[in-house]
C-alpha atoms as a PDB file:
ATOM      1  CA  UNK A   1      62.569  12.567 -17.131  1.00  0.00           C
ATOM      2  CA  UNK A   2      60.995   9.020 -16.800  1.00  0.00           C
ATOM      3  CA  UNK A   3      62.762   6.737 -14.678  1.00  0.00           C
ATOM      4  CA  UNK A   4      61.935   3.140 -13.910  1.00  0.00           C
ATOM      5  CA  UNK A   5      63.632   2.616 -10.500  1.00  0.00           C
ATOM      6  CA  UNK A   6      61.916   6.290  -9.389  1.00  0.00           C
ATOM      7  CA  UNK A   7      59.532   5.371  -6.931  1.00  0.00           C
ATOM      8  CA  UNK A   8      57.646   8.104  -6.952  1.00  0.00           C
ATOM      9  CA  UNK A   9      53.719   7.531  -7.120  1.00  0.00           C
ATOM     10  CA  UNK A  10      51.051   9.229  -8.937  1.00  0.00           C
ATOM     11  CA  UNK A  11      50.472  12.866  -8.709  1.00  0.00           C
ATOM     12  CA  UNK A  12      47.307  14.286  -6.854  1.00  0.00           C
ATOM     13  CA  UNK A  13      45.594  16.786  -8.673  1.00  0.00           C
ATOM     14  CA  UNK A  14      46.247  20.482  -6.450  1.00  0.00           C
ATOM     15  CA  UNK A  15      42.132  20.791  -5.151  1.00  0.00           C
ATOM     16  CA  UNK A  16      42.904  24.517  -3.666  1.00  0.00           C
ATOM     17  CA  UNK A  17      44.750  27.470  -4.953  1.00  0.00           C
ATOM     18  CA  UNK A  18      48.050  28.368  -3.763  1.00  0.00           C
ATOM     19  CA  UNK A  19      46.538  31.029  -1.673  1.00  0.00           C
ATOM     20  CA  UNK A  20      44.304  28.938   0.245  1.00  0.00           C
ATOM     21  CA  UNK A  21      47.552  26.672   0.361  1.00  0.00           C
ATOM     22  CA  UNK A  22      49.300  29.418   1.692  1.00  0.00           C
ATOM     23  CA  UNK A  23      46.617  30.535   4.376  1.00  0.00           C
ATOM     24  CA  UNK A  24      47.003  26.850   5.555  1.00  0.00           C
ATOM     25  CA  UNK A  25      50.836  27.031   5.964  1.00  0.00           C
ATOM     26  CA  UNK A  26      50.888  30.180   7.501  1.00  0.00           C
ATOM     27  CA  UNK A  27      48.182  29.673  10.107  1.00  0.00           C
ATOM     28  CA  UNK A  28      50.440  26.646  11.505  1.00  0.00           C
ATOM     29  CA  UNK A  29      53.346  27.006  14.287  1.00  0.00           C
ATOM     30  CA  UNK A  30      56.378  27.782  11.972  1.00  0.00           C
ATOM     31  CA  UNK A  31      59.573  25.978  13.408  1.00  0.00           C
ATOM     32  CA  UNK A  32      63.338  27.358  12.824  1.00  0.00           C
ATOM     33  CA  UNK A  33      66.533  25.025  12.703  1.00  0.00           C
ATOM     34  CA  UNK A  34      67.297  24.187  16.609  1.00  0.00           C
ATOM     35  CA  UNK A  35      69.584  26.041  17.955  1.00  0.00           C
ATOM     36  CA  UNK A  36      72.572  23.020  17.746  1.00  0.00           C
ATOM     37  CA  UNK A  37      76.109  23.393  17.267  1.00  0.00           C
ATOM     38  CA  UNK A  38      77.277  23.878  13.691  1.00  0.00           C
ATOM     39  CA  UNK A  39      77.006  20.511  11.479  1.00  0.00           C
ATOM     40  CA  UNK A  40      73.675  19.265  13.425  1.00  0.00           C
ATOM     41  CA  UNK A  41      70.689  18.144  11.344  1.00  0.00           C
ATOM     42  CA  UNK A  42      71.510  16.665   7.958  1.00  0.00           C
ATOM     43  CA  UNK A  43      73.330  18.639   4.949  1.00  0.00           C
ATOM     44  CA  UNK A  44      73.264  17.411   1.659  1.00  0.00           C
ATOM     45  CA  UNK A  45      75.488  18.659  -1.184  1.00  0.00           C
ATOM     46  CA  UNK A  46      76.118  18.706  -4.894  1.00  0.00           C
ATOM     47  CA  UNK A  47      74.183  15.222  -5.107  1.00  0.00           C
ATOM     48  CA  UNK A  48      73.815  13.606  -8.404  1.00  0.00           C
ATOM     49  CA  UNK A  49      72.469  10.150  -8.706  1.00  0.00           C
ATOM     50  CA  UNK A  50      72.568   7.673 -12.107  1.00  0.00           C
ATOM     51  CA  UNK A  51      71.192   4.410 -12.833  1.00  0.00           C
ATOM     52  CA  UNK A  52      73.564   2.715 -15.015  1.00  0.00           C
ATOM     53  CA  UNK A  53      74.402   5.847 -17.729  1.00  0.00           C
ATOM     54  CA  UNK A  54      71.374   7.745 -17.049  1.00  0.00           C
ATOM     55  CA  UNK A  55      71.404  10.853 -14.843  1.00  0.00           C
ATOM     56  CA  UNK A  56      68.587  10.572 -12.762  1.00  0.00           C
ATOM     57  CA  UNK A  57      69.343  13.946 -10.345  1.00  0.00           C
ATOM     58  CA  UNK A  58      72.136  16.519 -10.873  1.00  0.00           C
ATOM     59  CA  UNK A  59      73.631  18.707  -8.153  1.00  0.00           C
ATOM     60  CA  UNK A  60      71.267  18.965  -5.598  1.00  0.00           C
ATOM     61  CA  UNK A  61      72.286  20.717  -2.356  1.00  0.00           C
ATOM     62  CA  UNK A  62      69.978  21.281   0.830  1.00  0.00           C
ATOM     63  CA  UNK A  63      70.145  21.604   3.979  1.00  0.00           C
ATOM     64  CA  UNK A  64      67.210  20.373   6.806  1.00  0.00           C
ATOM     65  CA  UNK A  65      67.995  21.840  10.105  1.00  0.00           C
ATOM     66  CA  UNK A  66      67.530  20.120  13.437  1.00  0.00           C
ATOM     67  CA  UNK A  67      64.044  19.720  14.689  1.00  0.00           C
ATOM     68  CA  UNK A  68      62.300  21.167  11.331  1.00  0.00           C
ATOM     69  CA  UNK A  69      60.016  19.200   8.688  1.00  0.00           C
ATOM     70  CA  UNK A  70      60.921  19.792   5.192  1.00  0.00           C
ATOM     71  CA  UNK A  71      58.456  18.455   2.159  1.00  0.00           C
ATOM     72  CA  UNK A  72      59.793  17.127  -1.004  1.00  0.00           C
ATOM     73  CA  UNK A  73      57.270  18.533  -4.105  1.00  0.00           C
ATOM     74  CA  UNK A  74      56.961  18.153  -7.680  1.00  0.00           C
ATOM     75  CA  UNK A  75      55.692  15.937 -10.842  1.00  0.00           C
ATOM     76  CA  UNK A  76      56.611  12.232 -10.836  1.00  0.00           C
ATOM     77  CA  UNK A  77      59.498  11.222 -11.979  1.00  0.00           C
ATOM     78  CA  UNK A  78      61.710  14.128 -10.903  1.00  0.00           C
ATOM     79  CA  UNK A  79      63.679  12.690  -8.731  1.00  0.00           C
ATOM     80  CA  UNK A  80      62.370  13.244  -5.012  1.00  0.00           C
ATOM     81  CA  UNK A  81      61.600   9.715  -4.103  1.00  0.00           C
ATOM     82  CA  UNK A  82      65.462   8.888  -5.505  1.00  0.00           C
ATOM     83  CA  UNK A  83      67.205  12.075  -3.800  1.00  0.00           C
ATOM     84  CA  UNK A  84      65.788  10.648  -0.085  1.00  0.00           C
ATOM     85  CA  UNK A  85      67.198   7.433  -0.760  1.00  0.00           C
ATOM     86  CA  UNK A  86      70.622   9.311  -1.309  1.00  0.00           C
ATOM     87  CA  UNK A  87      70.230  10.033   2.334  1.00  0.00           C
ATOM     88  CA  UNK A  88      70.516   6.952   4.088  1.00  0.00           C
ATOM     89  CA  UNK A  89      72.299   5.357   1.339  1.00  0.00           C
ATOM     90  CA  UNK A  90      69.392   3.558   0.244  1.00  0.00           C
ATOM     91  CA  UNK A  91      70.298   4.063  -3.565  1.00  0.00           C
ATOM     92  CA  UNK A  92      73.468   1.799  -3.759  1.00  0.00           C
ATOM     93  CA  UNK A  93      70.900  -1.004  -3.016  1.00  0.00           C
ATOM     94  CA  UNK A  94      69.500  -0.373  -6.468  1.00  0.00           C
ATOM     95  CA  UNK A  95      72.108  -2.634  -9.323  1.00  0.00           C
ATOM     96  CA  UNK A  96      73.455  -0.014 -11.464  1.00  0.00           C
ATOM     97  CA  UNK A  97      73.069   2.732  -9.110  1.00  0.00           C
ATOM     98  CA  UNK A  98      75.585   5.078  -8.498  1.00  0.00           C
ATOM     99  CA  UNK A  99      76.269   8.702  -6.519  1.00  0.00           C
ATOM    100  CA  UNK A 100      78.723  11.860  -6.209  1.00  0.00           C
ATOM    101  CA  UNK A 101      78.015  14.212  -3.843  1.00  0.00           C
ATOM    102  CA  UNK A 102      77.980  14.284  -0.139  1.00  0.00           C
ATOM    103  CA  UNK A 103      75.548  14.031   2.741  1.00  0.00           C
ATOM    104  CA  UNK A 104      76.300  15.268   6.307  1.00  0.00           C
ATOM    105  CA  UNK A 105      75.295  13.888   9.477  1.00  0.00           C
ATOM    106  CA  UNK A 106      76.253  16.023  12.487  1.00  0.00           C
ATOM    107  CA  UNK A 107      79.244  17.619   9.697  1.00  0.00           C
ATOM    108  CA  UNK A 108      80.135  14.188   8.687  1.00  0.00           C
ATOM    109  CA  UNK A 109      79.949  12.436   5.345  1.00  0.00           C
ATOM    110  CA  UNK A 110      78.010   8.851   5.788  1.00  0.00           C
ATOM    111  CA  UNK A 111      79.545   7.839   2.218  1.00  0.00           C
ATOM    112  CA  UNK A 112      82.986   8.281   3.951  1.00  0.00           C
ATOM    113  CA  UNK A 113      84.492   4.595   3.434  1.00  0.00           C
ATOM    114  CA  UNK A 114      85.063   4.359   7.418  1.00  0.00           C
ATOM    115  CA  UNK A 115      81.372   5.192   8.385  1.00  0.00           C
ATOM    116  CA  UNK A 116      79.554   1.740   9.199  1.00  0.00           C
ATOM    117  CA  UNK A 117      76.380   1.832   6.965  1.00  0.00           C
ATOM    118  CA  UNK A 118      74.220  -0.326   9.478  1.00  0.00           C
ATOM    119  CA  UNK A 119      74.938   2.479  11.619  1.00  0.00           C
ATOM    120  CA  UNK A 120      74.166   4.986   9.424  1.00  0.00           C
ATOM    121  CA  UNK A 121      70.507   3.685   8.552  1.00  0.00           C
ATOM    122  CA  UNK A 122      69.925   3.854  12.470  1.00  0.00           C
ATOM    123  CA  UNK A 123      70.793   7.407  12.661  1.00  0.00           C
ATOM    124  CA  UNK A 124      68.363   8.224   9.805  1.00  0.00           C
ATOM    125  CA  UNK A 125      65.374   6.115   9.846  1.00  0.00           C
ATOM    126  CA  UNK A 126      63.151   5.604   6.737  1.00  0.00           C
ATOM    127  CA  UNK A 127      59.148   4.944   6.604  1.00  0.00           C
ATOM    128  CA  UNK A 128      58.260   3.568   2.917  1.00  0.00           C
ATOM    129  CA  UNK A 129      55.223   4.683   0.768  1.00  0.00           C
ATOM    130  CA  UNK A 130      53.364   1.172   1.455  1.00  0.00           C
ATOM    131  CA  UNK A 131      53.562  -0.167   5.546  1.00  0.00           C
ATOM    132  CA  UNK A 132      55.847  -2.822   5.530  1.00  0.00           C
ATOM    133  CA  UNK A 133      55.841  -4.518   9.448  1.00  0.00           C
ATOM    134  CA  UNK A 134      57.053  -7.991   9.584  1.00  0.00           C
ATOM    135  CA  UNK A 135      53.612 -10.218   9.047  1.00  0.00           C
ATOM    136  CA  UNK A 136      55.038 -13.426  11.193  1.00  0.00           C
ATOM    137  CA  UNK A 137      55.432 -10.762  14.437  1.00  0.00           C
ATOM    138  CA  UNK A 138      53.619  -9.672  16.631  1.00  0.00           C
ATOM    139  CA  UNK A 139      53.014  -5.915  17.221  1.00  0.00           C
ATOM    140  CA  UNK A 140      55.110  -5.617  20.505  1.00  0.00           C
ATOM    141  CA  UNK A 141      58.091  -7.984  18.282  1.00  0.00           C
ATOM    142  CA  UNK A 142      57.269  -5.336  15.287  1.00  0.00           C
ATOM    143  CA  UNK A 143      58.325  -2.050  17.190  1.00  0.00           C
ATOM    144  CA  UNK A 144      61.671  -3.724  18.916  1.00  0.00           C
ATOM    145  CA  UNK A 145      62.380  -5.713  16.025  1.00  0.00           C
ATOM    146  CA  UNK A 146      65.179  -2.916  15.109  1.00  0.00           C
ATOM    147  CA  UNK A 147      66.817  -3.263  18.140  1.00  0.00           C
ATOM    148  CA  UNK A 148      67.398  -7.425  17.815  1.00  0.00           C
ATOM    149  CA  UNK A 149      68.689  -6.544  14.230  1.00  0.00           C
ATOM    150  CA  UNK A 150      71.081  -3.791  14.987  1.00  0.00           C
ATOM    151  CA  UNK A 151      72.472  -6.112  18.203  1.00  0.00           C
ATOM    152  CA  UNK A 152      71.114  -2.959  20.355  1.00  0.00           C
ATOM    153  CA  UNK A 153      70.983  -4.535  24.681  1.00  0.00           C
ATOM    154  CA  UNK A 154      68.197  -2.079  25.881  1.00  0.00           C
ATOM    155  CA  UNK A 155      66.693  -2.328  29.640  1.00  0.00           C
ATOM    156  CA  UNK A 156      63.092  -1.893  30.407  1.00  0.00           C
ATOM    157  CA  UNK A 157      61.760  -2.627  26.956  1.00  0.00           C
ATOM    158  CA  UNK A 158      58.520  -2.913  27.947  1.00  0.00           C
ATOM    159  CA  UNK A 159      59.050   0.859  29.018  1.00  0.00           C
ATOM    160  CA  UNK A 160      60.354   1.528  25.655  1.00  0.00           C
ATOM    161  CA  UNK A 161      57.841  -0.202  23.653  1.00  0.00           C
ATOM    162  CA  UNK A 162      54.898   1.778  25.116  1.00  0.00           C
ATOM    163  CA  UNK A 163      56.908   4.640  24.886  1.00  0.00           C
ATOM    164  CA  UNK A 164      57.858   4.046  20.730  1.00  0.00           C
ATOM    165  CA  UNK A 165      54.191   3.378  20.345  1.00  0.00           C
ATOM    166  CA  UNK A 166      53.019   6.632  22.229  1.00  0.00           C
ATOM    167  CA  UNK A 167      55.363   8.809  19.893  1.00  0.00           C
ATOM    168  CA  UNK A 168      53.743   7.460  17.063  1.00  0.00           C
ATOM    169  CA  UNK A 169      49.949   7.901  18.165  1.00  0.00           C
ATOM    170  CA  UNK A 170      49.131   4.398  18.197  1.00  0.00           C
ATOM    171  CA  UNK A 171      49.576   3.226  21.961  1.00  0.00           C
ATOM    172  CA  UNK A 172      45.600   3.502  22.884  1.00  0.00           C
ATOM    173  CA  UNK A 173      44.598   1.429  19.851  1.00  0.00           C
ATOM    174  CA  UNK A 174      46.982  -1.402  20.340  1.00  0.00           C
ATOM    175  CA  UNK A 175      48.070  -1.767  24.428  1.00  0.00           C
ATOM    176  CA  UNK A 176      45.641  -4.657  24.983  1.00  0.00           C
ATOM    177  CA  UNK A 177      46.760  -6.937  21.741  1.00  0.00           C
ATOM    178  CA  UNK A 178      50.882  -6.314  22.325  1.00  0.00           C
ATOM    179  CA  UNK A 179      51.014  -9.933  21.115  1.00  0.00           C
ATOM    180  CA  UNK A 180      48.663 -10.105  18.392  1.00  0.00           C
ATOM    181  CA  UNK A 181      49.871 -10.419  14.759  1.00  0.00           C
ATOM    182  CA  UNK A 182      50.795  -7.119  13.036  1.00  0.00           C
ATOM    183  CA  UNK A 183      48.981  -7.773  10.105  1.00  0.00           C
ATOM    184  CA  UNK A 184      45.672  -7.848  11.841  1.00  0.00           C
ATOM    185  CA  UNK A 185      45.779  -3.655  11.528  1.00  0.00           C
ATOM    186  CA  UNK A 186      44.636  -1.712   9.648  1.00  0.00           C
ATOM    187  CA  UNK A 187      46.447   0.505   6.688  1.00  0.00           C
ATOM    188  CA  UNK A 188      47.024   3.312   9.135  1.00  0.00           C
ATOM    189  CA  UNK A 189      47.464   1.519  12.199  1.00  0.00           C
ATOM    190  CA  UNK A 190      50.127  -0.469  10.450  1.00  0.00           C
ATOM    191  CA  UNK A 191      52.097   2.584   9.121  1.00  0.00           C
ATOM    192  CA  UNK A 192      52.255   4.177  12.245  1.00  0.00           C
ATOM    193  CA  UNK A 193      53.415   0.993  13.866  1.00  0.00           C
ATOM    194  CA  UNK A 194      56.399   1.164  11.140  1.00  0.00           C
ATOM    195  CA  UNK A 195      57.172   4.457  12.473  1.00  0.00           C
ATOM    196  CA  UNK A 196      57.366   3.023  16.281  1.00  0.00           C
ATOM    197  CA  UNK A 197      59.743   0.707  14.839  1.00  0.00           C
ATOM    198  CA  UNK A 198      61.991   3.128  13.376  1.00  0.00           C
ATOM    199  CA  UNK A 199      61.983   5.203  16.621  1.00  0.00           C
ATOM    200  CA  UNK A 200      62.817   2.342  18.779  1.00  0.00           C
ATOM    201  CA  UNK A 201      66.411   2.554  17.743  1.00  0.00           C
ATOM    202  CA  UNK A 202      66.342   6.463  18.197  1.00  0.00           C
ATOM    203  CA  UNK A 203      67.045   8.222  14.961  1.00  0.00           C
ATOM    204  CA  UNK A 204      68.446  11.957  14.683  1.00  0.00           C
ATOM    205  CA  UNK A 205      66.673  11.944  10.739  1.00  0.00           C
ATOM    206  CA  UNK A 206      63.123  10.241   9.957  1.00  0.00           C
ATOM    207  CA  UNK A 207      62.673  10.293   6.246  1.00  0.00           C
ATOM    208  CA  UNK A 208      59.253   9.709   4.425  1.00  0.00           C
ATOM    209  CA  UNK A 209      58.744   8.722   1.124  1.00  0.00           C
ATOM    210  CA  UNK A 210      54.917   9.872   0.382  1.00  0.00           C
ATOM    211  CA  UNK A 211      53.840   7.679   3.922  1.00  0.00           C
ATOM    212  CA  UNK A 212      49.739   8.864   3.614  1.00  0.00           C
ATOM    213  CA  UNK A 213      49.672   8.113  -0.248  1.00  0.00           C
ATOM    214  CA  UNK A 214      47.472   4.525   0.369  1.00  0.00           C
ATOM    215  CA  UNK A 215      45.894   5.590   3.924  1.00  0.00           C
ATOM    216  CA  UNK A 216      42.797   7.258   3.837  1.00  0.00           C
ATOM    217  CA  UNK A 217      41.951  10.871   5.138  1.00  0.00           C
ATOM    218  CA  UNK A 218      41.125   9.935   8.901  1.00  0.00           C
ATOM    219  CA  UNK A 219      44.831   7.779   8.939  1.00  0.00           C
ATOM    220  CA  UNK A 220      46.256  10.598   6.982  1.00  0.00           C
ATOM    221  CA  UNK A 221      45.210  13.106   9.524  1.00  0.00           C
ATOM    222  CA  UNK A 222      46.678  10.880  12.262  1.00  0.00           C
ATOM    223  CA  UNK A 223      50.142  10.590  10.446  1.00  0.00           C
ATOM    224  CA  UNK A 224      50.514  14.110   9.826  1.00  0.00           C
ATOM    225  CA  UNK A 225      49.766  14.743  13.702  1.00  0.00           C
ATOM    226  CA  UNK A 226      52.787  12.248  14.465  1.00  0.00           C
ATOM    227  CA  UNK A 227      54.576  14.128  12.380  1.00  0.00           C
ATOM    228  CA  UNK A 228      54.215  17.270  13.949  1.00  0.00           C
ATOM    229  CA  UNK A 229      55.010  15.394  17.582  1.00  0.00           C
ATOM    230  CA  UNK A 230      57.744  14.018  16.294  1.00  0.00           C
ATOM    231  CA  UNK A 231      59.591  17.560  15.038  1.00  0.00           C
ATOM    232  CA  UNK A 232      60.097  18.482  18.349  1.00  0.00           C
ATOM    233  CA  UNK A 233      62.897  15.688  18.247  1.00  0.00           C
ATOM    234  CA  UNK A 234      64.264  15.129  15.270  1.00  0.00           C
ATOM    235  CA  UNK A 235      64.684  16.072  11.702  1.00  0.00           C
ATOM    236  CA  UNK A 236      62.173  14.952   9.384  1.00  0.00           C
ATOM    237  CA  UNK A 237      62.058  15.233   5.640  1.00  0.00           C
ATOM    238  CA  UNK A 238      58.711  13.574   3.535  1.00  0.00           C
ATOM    239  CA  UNK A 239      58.073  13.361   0.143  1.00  0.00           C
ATOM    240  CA  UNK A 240      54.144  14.003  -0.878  1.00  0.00           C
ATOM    241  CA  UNK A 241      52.431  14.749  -4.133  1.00  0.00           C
ATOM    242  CA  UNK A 242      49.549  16.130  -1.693  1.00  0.00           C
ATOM    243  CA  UNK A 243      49.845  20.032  -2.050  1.00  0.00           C
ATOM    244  CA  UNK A 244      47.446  20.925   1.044  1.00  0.00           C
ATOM    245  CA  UNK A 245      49.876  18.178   3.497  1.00  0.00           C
ATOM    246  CA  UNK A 246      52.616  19.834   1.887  1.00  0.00           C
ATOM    247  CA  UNK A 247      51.280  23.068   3.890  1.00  0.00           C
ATOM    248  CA  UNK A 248      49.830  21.282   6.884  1.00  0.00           C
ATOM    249  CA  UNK A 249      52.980  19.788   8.316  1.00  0.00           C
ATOM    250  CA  UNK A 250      56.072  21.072   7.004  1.00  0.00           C
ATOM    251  CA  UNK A 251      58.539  23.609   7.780  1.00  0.00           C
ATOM    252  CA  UNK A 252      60.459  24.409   4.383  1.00  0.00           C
ATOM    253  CA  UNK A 253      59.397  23.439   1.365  1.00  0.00           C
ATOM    254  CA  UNK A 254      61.719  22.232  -1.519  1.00  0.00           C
ATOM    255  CA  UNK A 255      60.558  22.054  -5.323  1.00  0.00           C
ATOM    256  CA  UNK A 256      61.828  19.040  -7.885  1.00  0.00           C
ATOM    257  CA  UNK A 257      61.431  19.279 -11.353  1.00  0.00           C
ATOM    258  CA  UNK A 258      63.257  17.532 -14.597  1.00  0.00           C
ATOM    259  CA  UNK A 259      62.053  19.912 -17.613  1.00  0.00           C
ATOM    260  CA  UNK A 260      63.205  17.049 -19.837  1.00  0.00           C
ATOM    261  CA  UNK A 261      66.425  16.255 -17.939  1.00  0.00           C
ATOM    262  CA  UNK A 262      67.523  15.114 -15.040  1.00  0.00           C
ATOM    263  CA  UNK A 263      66.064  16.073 -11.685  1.00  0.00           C
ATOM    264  CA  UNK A 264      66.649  19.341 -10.147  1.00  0.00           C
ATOM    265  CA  UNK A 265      65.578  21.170  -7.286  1.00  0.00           C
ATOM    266  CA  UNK A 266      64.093  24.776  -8.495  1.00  0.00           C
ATOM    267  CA  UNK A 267      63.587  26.355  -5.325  1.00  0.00           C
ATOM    268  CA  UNK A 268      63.462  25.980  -1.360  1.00  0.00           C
ATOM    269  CA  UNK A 269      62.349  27.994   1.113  1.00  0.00           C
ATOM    270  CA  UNK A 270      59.352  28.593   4.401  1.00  0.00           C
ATOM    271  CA  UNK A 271      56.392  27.048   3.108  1.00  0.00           C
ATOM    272  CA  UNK A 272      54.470  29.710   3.318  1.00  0.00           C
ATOM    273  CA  UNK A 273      56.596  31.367   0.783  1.00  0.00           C
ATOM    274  CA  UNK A 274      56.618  28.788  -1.606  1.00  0.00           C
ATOM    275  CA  UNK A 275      52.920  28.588  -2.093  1.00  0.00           C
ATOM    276  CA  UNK A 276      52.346  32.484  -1.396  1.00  0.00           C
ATOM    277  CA  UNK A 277      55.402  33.834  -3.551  1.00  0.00           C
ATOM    278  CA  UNK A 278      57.853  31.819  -5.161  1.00  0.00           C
ATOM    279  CA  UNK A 279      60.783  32.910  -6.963  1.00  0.00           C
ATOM    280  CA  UNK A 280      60.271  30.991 -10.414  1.00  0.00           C
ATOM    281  CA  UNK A 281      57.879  30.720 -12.434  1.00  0.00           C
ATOM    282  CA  UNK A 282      57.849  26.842 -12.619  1.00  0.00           C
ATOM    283  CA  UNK A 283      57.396  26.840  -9.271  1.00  0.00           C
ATOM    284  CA  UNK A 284      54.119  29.077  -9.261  1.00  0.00           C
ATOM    285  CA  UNK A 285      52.780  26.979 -12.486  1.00  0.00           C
ATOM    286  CA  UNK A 286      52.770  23.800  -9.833  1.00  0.00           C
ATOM    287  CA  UNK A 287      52.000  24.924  -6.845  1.00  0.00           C
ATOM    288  CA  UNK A 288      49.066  26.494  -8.561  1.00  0.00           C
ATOM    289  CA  UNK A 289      47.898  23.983  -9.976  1.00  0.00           C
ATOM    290  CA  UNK A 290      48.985  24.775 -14.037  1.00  0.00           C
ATOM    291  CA  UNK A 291      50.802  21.384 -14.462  1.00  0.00           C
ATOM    292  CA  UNK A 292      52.009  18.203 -12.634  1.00  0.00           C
END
């Protein structure tokens, strides 16, 4: 399935077996759902997405339990990168786009007519592939810029803003040049600073559409460390094309593939299962390397 509004980037070749893969996923701290009251963390069901007639992703149901990271894998074009736009209601900006299905936020449905949208994108925050601060603010203006958007009063903002920055690894690098211009950062420094900005207006969701895909390994490394911080708060759910980050940071594990129609998801489950013994066969061709 080929699909022009898919933003899904290119696919990076698997450069260990799924057994090393494996090793990798199970040597790391494995976290369960928190234990919250029924309808926590975010529950999507029977999702289907089009643009215009075509059926980009059909019936897609997962759930992503509080305070657990869950990767999005497969080939390009399968849908991932449009299925995490379902959950913040990022698709309806697309013209022609269009959704059935529902997605639950603490058991309730943010397509529900009476939900306020604004509000819903500051319950479930999204980082894009390519670092996108504001270039005419300053780094300090970057991080609370949320807040002056969404109307939010907050005291002690100063406390906040070192506080935003800290979460997202970046506070060392950047407390003496608050009030320099974002843009003066580099690639990584500037995608963790867009993930300080999305916590400043404290998010239960963080979603991640391939974040590390133009950062180097050093910035990757740094990213996926945030990422692991950042679980112990909050439900997080990335997209990657990178098998071995895949295994490094998250919890479950969910596998996207079109087979010539629209998007699916194959199978879900503990990482460590997917790459060490999945239960189809499509599965084991990617995560091993055969295809994609």
């Amino acid at each position: 399935m080929s699909n022009e509004h898919d933003q899904d980037g290119e696919d990076m070749s698997v450069t260990a077996p799924a057994s090393a893969l494996s090793s990798v996923a199970a040597n790391r701290a494995h976290r369960e759902p928190g234990n919250m009251p029924l309808g926590s963390g975010l529950e999507a069901r029977g999702i289907h997405a089009w643009f215009g007639k075509h059926l980009a992703l059909a019936d897609v149901s997962l759930d992503f339990g509080a305070g657990t990271v869950t990767a999005l894998i497969g080939p390009s074009g399968c849908g991932k990168s449009t299925f995490i736009r379902t959950l913040n209601r990022m698709h309806e900006f697309i013209p022609s786009a269009a959704m059935a299905g529902e997605v639950l936020l603490d058991g309730k449905d943010i397509y529900d007519p009476q939900i306020d949208v604004t509000k819903v994108r500051l319950e479930i925050g999204m980082v894009f592939q390519k670092p996108n601060p504001f270039p005419s603010m300053t780094i300090g203006e970057n991080v609370l810029s949320g807040l002056k958007l969404a109307q939010i009063k907050r005291d002690n903002k100063e406390q906040l803003l070192e506080e935003c920055l800290t979460r997202a690894g970046l506070w060392n690098e950047v407390k003496d040049r608050l009030d320099a211009h974002a843009g003066g950062l580099s690639g990584g420094q500037q995608q963790r600073l867009c993930i300080a900005r999305s916590l400043a207006v404290n998010p239960k969701v963080l979603l991640m559409d391939e974040p590390c895909s133009a950062l180097d390994p050093g910035s990757t490394l740094r990213i996926e460390d945030t990422i692991s911080q950042l679980a112990r708060t909050m439900t997080i759910i990335i997209v990657t094309h990178n098998m071995q980050q895949a295994a490094r940071v998250s919890d479950y594990t969910a596998f996207f593939l079109s087979d010539g129609g629209p998007g699916q998801m194959i199978e879900v489950g503990p990482t460590n299962e997917i790459f060490s013994r999945p239960k189809d066969q499509r599965t084991e061709n990617y995560v091993s390397g055969r295809f994609g």
